[in-house]
N, C-alpha and C. Protein backbone atom coordinates (compact mmCIF):
# COMPACT_ATOMS: atom_id res chain seq x y z
N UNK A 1 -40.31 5.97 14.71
CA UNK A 1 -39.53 4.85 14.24
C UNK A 1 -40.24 4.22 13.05
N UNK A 2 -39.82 3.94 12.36
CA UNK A 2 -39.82 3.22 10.86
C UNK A 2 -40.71 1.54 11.32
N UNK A 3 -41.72 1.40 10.91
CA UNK A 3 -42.32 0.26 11.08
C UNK A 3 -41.81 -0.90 9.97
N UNK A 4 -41.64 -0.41 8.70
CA UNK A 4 -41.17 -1.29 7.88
C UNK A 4 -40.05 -1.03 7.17
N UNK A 5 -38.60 -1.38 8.03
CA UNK A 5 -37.62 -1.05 7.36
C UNK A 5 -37.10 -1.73 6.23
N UNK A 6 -36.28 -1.38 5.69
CA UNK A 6 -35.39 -2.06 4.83
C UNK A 6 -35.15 -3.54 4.73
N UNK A 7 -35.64 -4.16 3.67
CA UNK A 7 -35.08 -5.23 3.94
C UNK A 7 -36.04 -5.90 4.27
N UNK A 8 -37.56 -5.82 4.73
CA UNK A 8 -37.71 -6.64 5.90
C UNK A 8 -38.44 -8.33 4.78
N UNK A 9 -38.73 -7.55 3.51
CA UNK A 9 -38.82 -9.14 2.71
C UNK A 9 -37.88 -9.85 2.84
N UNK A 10 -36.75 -9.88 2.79
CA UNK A 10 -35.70 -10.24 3.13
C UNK A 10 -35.45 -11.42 4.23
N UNK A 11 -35.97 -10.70 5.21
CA UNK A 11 -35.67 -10.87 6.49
C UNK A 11 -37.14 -12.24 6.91
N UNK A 12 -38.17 -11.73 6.40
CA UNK A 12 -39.42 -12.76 6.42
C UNK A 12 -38.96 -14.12 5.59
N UNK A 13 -38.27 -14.10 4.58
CA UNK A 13 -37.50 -15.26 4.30
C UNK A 13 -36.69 -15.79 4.88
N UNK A 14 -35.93 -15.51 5.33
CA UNK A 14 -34.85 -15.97 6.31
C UNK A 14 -35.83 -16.75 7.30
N UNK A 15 -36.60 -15.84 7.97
CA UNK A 15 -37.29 -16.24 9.09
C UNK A 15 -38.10 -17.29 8.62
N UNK A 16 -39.18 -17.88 7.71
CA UNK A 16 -39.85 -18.50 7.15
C UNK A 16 -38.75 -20.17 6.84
N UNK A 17 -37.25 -20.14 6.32
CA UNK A 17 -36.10 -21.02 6.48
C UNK A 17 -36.10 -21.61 7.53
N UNK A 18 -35.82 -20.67 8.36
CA UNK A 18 -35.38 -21.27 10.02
C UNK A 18 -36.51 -21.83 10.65
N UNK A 19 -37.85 -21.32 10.40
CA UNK A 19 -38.44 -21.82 10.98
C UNK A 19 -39.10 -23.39 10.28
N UNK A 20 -38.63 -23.57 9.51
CA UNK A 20 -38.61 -25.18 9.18
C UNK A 20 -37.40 -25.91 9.54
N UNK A 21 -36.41 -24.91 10.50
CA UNK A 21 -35.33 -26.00 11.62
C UNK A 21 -35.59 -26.24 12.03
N UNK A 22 -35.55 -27.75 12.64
CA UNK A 22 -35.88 -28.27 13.93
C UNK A 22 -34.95 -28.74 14.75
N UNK A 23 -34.04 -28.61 15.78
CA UNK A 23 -33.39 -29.01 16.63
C UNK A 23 -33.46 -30.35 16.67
N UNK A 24 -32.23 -31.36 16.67
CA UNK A 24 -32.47 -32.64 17.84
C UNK A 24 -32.87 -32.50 19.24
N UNK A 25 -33.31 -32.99 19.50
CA UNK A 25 -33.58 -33.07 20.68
C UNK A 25 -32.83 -33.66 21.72
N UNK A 26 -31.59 -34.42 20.98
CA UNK A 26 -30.51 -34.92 21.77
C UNK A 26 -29.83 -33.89 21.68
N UNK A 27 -28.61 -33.93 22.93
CA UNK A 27 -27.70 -32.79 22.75
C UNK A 27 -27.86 -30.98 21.59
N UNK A 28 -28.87 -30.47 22.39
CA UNK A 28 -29.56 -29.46 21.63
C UNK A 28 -28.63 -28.31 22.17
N UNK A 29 -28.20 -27.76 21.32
CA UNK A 29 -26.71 -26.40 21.54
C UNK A 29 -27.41 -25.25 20.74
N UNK A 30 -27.87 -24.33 21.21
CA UNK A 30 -28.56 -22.75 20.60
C UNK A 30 -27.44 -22.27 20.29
N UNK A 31 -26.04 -22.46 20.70
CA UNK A 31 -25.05 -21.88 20.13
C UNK A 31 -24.40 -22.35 18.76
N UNK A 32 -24.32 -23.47 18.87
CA UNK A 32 -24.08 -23.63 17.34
C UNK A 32 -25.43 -23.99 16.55
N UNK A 33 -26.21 -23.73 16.62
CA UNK A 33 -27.44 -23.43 16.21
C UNK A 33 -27.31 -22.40 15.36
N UNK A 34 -27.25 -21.16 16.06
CA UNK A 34 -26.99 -19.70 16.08
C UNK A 34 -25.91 -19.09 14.81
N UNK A 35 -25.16 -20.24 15.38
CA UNK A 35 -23.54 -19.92 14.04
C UNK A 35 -24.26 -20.52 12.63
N UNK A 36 -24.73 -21.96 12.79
CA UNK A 36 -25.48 -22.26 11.41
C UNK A 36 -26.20 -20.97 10.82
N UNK A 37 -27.49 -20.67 11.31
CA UNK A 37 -27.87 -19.87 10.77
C UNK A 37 -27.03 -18.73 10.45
N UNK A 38 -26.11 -17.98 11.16
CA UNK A 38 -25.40 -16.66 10.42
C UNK A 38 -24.51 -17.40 9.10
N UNK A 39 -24.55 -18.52 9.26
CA UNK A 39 -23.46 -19.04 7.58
C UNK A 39 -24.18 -18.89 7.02
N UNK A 40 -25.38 -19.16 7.19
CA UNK A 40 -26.32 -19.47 6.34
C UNK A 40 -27.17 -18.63 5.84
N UNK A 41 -27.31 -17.63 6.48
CA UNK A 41 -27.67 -15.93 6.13
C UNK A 41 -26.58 -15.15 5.21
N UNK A 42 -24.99 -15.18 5.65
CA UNK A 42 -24.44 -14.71 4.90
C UNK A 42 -23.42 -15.01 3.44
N UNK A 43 -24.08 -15.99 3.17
CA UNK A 43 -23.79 -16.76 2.10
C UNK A 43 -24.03 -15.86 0.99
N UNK A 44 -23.34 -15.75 0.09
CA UNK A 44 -23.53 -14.79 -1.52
C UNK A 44 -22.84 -15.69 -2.09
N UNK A 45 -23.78 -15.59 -3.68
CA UNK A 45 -23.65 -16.28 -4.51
C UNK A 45 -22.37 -15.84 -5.32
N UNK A 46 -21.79 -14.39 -5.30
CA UNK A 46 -21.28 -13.70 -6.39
C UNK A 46 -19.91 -13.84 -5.47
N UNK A 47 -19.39 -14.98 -4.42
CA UNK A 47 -18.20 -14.96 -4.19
C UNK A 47 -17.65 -16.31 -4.57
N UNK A 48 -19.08 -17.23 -5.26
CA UNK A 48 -18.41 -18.80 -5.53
C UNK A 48 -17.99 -18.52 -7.09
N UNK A 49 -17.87 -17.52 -7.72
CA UNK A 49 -17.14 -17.70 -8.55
C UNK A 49 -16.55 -17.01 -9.12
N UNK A 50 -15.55 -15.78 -7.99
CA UNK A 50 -14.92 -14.97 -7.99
C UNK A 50 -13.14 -15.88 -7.91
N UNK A 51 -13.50 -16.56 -7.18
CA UNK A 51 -12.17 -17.29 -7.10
C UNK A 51 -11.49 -18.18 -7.94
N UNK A 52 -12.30 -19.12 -8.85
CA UNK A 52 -12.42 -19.56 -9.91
C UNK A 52 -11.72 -18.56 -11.29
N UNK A 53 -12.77 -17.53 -11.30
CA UNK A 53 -11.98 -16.83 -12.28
C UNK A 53 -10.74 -16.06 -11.83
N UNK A 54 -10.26 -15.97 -10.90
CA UNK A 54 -9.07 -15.32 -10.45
C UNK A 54 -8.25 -16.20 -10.45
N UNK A 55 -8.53 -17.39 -10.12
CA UNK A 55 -7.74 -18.36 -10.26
C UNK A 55 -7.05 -18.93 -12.30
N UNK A 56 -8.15 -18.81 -12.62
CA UNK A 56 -7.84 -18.93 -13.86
C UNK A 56 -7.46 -18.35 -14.47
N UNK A 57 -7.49 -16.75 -14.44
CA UNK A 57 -6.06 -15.84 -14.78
C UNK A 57 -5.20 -15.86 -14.35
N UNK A 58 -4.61 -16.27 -13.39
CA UNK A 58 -3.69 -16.21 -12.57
C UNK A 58 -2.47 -17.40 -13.16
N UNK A 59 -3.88 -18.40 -13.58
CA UNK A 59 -3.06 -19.63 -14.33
C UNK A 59 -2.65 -18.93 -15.52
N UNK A 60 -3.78 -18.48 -16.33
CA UNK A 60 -3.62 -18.50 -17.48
C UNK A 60 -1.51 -17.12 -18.31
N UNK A 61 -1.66 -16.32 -16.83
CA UNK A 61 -0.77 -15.41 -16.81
C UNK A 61 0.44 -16.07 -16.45
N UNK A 62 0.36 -17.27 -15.85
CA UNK A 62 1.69 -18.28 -15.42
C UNK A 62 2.14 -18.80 -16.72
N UNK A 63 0.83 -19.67 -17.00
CA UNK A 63 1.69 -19.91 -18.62
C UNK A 63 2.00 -18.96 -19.35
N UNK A 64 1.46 -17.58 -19.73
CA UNK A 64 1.53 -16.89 -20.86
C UNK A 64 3.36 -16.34 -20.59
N UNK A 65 3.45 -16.10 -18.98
CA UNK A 65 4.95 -16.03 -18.46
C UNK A 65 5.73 -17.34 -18.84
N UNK A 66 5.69 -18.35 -18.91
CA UNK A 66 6.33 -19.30 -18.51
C UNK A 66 6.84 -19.67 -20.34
N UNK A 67 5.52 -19.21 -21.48
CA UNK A 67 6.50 -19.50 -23.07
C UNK A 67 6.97 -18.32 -23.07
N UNK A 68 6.73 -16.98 -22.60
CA UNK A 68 7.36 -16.04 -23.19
C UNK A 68 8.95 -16.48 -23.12
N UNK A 69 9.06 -16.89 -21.21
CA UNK A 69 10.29 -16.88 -20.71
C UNK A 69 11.21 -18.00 -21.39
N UNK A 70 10.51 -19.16 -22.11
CA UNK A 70 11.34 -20.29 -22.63
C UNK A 70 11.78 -19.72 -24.34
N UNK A 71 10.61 -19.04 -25.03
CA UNK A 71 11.38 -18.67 -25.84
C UNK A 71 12.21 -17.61 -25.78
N UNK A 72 12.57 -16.98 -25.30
CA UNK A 72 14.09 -15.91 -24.58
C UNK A 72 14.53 -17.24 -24.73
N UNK A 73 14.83 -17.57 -23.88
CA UNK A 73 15.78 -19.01 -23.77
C UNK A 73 16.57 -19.60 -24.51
N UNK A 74 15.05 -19.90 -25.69
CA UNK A 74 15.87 -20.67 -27.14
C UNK A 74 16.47 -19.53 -27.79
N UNK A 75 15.91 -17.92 -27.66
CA UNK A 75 16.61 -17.19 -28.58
C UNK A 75 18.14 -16.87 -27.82
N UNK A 76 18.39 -17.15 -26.65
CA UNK A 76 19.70 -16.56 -26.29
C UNK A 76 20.41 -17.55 -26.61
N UNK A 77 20.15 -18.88 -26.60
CA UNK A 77 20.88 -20.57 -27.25
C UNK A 77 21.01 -20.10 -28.21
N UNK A 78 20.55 -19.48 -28.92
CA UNK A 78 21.00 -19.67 -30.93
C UNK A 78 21.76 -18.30 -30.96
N UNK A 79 22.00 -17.81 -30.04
CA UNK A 79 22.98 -16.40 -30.43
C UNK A 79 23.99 -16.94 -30.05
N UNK A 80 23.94 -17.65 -28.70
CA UNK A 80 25.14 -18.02 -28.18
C UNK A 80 26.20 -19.38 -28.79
N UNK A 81 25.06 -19.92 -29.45
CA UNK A 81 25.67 -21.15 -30.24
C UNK A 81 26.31 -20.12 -31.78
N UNK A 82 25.52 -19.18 -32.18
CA UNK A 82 26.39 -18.23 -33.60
C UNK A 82 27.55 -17.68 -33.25
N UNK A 83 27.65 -16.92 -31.69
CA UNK A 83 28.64 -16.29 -31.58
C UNK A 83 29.87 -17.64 -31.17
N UNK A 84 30.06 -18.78 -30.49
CA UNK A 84 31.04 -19.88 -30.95
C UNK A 84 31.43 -20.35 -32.14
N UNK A 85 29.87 -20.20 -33.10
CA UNK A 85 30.75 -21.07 -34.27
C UNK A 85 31.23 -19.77 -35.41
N UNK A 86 31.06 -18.70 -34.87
CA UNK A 86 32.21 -17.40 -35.48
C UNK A 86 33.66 -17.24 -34.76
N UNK A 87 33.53 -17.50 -33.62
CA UNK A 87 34.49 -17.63 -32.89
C UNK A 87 35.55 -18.63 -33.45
N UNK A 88 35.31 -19.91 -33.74
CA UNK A 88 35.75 -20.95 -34.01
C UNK A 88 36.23 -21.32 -35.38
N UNK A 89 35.49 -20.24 -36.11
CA UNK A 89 36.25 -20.30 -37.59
C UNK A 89 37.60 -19.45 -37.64
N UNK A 90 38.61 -19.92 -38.19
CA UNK A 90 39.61 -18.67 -38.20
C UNK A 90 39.27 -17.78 -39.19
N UNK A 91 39.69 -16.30 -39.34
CA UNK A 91 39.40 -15.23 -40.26
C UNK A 91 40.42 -14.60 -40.69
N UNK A 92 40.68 -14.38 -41.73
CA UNK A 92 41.71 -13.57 -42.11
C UNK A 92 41.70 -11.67 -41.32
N UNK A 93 42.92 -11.58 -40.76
CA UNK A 93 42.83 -10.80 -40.14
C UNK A 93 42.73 -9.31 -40.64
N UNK A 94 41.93 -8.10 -41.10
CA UNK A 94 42.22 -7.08 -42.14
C UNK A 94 41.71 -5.77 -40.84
N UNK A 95 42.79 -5.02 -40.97
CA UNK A 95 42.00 -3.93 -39.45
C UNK A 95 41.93 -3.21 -40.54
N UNK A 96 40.90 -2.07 -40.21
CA UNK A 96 40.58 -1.00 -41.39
C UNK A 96 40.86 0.70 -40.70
N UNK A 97 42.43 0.89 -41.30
CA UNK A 97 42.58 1.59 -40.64
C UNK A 97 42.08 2.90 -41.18
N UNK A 98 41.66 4.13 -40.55
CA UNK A 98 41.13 5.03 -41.31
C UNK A 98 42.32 5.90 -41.19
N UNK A 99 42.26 6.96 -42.51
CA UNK A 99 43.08 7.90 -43.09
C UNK A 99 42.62 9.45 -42.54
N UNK A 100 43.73 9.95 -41.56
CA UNK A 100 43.29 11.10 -41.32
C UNK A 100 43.79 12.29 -41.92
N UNK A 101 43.02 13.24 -41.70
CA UNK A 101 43.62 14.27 -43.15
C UNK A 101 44.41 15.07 -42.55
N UNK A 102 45.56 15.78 -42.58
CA UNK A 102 46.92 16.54 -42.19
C UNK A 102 46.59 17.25 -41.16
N UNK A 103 47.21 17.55 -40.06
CA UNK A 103 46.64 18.99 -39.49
C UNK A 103 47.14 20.14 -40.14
N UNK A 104 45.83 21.18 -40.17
CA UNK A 104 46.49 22.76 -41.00
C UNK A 104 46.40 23.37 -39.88
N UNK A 105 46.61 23.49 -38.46
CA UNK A 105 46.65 24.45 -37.81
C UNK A 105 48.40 24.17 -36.95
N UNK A 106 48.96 25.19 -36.86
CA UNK A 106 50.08 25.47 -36.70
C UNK A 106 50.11 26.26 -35.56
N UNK A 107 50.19 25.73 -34.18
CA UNK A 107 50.68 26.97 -33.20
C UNK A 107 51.41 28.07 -33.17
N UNK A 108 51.26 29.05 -32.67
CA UNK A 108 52.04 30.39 -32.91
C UNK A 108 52.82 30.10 -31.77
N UNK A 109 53.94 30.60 -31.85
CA UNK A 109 55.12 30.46 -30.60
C UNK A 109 54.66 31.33 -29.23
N UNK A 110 54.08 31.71 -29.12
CA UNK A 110 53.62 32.63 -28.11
C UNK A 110 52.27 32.16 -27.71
N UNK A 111 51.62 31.14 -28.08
CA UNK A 111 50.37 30.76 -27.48
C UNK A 111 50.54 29.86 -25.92
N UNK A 112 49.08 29.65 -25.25
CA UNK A 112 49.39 29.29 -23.96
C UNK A 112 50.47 27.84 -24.16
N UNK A 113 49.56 26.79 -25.20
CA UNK A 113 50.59 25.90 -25.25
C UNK A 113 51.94 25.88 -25.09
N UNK A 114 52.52 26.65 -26.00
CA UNK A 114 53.76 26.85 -26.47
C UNK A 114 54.31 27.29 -25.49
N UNK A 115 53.94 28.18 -24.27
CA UNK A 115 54.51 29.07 -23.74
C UNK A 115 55.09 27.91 -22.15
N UNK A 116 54.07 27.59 -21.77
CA UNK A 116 53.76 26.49 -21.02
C UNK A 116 54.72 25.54 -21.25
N UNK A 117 55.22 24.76 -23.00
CA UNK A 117 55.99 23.80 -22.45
C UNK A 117 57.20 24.47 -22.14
N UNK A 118 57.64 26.38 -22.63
CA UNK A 118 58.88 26.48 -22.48
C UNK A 118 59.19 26.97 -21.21
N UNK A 119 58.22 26.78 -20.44
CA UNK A 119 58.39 27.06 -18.97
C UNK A 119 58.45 25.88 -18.32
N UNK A 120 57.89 24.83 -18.37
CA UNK A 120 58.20 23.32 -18.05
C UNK A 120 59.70 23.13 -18.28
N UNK A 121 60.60 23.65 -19.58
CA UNK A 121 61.43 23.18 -20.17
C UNK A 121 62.85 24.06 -19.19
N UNK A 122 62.42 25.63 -19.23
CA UNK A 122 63.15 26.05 -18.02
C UNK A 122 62.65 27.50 -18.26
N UNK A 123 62.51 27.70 -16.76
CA UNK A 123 61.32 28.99 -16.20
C UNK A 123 62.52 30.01 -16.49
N UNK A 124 63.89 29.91 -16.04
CA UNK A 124 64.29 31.05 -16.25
C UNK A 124 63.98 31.73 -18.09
N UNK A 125 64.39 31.21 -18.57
CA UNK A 125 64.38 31.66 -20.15
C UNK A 125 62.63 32.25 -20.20
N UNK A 126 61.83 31.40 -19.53
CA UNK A 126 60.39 31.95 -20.02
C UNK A 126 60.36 33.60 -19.69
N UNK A 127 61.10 33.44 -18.76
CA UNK A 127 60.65 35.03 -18.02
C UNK A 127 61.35 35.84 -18.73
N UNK A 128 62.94 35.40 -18.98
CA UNK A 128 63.63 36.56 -19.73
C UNK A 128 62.45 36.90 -20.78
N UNK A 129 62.15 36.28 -21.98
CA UNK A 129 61.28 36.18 -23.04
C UNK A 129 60.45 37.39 -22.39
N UNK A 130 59.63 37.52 -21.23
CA UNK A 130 59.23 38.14 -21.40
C UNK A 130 59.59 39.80 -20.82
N UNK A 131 60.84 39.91 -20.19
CA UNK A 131 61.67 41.39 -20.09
C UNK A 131 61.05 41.86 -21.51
N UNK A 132 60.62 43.47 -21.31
CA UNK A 132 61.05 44.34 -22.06
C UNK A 132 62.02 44.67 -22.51
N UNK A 133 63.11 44.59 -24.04
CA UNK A 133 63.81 45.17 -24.60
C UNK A 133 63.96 46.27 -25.24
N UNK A 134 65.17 46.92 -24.66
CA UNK A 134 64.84 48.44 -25.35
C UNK A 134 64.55 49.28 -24.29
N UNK A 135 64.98 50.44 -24.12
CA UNK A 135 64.06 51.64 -23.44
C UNK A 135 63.00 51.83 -23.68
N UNK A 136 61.98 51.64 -22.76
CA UNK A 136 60.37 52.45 -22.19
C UNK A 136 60.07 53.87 -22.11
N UNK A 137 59.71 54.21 -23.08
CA UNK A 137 58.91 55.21 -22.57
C UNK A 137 58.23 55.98 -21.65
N UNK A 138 58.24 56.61 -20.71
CA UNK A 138 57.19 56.64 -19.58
C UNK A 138 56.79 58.25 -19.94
N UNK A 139 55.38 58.06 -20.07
CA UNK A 139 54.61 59.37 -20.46
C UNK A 139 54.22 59.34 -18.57
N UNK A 140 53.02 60.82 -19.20
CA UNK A 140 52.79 61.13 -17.67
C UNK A 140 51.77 60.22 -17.58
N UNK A 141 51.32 59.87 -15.89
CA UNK A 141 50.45 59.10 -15.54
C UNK A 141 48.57 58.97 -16.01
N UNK A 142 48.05 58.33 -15.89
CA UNK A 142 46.82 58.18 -16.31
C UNK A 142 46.03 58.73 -15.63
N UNK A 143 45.09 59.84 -15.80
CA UNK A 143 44.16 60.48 -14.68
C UNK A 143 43.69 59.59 -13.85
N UNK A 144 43.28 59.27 -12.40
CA UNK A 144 43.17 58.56 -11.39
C UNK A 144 41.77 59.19 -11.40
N UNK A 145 40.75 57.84 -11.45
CA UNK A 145 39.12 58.53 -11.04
C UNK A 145 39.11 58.14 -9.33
N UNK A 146 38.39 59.27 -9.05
CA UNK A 146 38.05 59.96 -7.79
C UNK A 146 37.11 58.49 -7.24
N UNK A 147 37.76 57.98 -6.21
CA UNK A 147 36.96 56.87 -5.23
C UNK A 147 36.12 57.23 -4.07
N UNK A 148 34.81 56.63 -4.47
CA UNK A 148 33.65 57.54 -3.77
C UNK A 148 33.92 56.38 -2.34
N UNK A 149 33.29 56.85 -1.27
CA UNK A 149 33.19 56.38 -0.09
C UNK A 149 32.07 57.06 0.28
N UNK A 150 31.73 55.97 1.77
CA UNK A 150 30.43 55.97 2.51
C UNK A 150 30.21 56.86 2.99
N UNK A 151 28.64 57.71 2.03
CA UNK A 151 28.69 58.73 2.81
C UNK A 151 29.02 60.23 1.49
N UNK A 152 29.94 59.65 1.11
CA UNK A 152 30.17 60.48 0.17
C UNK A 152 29.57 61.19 -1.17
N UNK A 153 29.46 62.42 -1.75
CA UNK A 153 28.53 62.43 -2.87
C UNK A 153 28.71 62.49 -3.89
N UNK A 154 28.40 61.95 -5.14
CA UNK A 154 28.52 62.04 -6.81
C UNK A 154 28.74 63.48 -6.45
N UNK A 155 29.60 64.00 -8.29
CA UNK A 155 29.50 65.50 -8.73
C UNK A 155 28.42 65.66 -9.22
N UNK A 156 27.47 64.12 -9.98
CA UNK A 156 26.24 64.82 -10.64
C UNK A 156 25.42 65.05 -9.45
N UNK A 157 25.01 64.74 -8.42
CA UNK A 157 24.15 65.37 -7.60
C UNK A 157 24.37 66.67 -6.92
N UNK A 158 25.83 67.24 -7.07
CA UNK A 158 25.89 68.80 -6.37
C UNK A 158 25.19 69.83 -7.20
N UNK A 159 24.86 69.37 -8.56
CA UNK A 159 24.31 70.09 -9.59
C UNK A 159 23.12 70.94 -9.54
């Protein structure tokens, strides 16, 4: 075990304090005795004026809030007092209308538009429109490619 730990200058001061307490001798209480001394041991200097300065930013951030927030204030009064006394003048009224330039595109009669309103307008006619006129042609059919199934094998792999 450590004969001279940590602290113990420390601690010889403390002790050297107390022992220039002297109790009354009337109504003598070791218990609040006991509490004196631990106040009195744990007393630090570096918390009496921690609060002070916290306190004084704290102020100093109230006011620095408190003109920001008043001048907003006066600046929303003087917009709001400009926008009445514009309000309040009459103005000659001039709308500015802008000039748009022609359209050059021209639907073709057969586009979706077009086709669309003449089916809105009446479906039978849309459909005639689109009957074939004239006799059809019918050549022979289109070679049919071969549909593979499961299981089944490509021609390039019989190769």
């Amino acid at each position: 075990m450590d004969t001279h730990p940590p602290g113990q200058d420390d601690l010889r001061d403390l002790e050297r304090r107390l022992s220039d307490w002297r109790p009354e001798s009337v109504n003598l209480d070791a218990d609040a005795m006991l509490f004196a001394a631990g106040i009195a041991a744990g007393r630090r200097v570096r918390r009496r004026f921690l609060m002070p300065v916290l306190c004084g930013l704290f102020g100093a951030l109230a006011a620095g809030l408190g003109f920001w927030g008043l001048s907003e204030r006066a600046e929303r009064q003087v917009l709001a007092r400009l926008l009445r006394e514009r309000d309040s003048i009459p103005t000659e009224y001039s709308p500015h209308i802008a000039v748009r330039p022609e359209a050059t595109y021209t639907p073709a009669p057969d586009d979706y538009w077009s086709l669309r309103q003449q089916m809105a307008q009446d479906p039978s006619r849309w459909l005639a429109k689109l009957e074939p006129s004239g006799p059809q042609v019918v050549g022979p059919p289109p070679p049919q490619s071969d549909i593979l199934r499961a299981g089944q094998r490509d021609g390039l792999l019989d190769q």
